[in-house]
C-alpha atoms as a PDB file:
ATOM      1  CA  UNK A   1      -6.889  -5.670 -20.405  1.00  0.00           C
ATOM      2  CA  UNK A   2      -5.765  -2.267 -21.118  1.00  0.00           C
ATOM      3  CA  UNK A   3      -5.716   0.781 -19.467  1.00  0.00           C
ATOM      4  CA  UNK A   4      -8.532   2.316 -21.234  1.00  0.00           C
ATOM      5  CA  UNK A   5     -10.769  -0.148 -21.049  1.00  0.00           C
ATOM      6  CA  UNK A   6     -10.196  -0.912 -17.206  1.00  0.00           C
ATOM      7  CA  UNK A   7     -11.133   3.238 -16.450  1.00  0.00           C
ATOM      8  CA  UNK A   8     -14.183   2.556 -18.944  1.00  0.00           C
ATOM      9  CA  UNK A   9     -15.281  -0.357 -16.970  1.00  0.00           C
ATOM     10  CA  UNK A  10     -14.781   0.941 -13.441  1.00  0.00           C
ATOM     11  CA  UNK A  11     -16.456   4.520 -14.682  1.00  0.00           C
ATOM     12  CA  UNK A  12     -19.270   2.780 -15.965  1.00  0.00           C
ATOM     13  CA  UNK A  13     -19.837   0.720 -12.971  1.00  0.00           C
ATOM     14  CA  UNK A  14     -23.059   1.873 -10.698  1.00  0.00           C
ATOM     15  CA  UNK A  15     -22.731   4.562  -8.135  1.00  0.00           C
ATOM     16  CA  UNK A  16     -23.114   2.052  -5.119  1.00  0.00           C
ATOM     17  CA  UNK A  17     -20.648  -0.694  -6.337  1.00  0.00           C
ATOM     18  CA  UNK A  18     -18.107   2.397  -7.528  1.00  0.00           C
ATOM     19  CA  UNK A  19     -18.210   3.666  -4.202  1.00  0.00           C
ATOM     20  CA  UNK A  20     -18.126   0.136  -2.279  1.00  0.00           C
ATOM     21  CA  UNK A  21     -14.356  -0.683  -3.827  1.00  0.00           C
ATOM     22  CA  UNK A  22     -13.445   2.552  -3.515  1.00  0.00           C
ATOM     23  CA  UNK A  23     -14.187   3.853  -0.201  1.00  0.00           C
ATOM     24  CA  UNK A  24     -12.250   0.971   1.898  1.00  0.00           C
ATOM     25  CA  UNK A  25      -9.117   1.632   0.316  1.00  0.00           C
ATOM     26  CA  UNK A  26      -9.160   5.496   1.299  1.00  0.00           C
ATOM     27  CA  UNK A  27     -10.679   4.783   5.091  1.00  0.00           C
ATOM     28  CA  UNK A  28      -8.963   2.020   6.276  1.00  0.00           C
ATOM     29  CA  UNK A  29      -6.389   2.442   8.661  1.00  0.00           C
ATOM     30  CA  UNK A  30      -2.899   4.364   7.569  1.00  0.00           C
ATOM     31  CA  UNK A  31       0.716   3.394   8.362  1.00  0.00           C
ATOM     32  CA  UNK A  32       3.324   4.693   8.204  1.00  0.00           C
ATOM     33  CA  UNK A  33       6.530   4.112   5.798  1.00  0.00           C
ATOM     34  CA  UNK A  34       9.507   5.810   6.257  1.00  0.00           C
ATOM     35  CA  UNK A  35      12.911   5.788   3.630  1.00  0.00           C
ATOM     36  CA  UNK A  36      15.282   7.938   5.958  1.00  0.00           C
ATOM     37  CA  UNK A  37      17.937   7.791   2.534  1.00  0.00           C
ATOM     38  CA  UNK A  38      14.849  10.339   0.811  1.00  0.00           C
ATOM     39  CA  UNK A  39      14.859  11.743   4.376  1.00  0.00           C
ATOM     40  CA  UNK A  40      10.670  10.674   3.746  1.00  0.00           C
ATOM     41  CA  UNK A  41       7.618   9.594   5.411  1.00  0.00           C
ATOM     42  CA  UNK A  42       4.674   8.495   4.018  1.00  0.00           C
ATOM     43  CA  UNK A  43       1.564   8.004   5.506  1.00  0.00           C
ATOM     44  CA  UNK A  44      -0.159   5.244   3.371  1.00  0.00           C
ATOM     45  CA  UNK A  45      -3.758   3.581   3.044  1.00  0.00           C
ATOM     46  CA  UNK A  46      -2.934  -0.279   4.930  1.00  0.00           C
ATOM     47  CA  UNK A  47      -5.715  -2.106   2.559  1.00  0.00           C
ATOM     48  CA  UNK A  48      -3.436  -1.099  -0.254  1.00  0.00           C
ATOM     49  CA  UNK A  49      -0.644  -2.167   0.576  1.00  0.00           C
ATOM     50  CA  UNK A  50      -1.240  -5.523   1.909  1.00  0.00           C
ATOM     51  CA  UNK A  51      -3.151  -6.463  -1.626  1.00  0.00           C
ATOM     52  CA  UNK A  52      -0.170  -5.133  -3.596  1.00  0.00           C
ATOM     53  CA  UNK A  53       2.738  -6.480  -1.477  1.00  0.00           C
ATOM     54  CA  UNK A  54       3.120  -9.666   0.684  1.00  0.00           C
ATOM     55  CA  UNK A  55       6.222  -7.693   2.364  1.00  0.00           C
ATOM     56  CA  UNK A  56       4.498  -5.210   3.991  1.00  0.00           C
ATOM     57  CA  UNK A  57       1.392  -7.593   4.745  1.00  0.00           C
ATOM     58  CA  UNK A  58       3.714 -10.018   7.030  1.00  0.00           C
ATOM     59  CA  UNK A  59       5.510  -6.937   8.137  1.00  0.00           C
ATOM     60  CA  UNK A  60       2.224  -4.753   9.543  1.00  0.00           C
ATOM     61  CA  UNK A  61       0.380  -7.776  10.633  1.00  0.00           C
ATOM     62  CA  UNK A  62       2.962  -9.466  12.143  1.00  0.00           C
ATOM     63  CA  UNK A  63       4.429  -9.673  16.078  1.00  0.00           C
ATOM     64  CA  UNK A  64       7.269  -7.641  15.295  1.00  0.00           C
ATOM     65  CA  UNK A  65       7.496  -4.138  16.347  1.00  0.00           C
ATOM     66  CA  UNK A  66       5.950  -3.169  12.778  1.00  0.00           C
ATOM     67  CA  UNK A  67       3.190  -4.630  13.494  1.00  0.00           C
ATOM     68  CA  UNK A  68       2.692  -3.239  16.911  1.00  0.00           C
ATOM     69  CA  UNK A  69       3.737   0.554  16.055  1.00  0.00           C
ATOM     70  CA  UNK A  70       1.968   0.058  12.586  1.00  0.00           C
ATOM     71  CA  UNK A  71       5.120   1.968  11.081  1.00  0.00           C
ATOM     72  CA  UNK A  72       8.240   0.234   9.387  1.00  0.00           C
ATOM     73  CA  UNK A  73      11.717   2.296   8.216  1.00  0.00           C
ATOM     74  CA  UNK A  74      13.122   1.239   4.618  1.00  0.00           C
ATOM     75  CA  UNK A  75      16.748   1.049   4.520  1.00  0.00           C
ATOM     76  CA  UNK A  76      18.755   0.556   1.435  1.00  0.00           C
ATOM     77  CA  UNK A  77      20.925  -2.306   1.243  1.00  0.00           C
ATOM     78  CA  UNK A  78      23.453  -2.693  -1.547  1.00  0.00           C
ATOM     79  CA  UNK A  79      23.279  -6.109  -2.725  1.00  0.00           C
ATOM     80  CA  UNK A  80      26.302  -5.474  -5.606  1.00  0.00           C
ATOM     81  CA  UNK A  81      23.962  -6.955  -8.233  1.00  0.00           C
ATOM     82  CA  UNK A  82      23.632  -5.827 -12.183  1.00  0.00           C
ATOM     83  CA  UNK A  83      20.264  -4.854 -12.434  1.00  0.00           C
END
């Protein structure tokens, strides 16, 4: 499905259902993600990144200290690969 018709289809869609798949993503709760290399933190929607990444779902809704501070560092690790 392209790009274009994806925005067509979600701009056509009715007010109510627009705003239902919308809405949760934007006021659910936030964690935080921090990559101390880009001396960064980012405060990002939860909902989002669960769907998009089965990393940071185990890691926020885990026992770990993530999970319990709802806030996870990035480090870079050099794994010698070719990418």
């Amino acid at each position: 499905m392209s790009t274009e018709h994806l925005t067509k289809k979600i701009l056509d869609a009715p007010y109510q259902d627009f705003m239902a798949s919308l809405l949760p993503l934007y006021s659910s709760p936030r964690v935080k993600v921090r990559i101390p290399s880009a001396s960064r933190e980012y405060e990002l929607s939860k909902v989002i990144l669960w769907k998009q990444s089965p990393y940071f779902a185990a890691t926020f809704e885990g026992e770990f200290r993530e999970g319990q501070d709802q806030s996870t560092t990035l480090t870079e690790i050099d794994g010698g690969g070719d990418w």
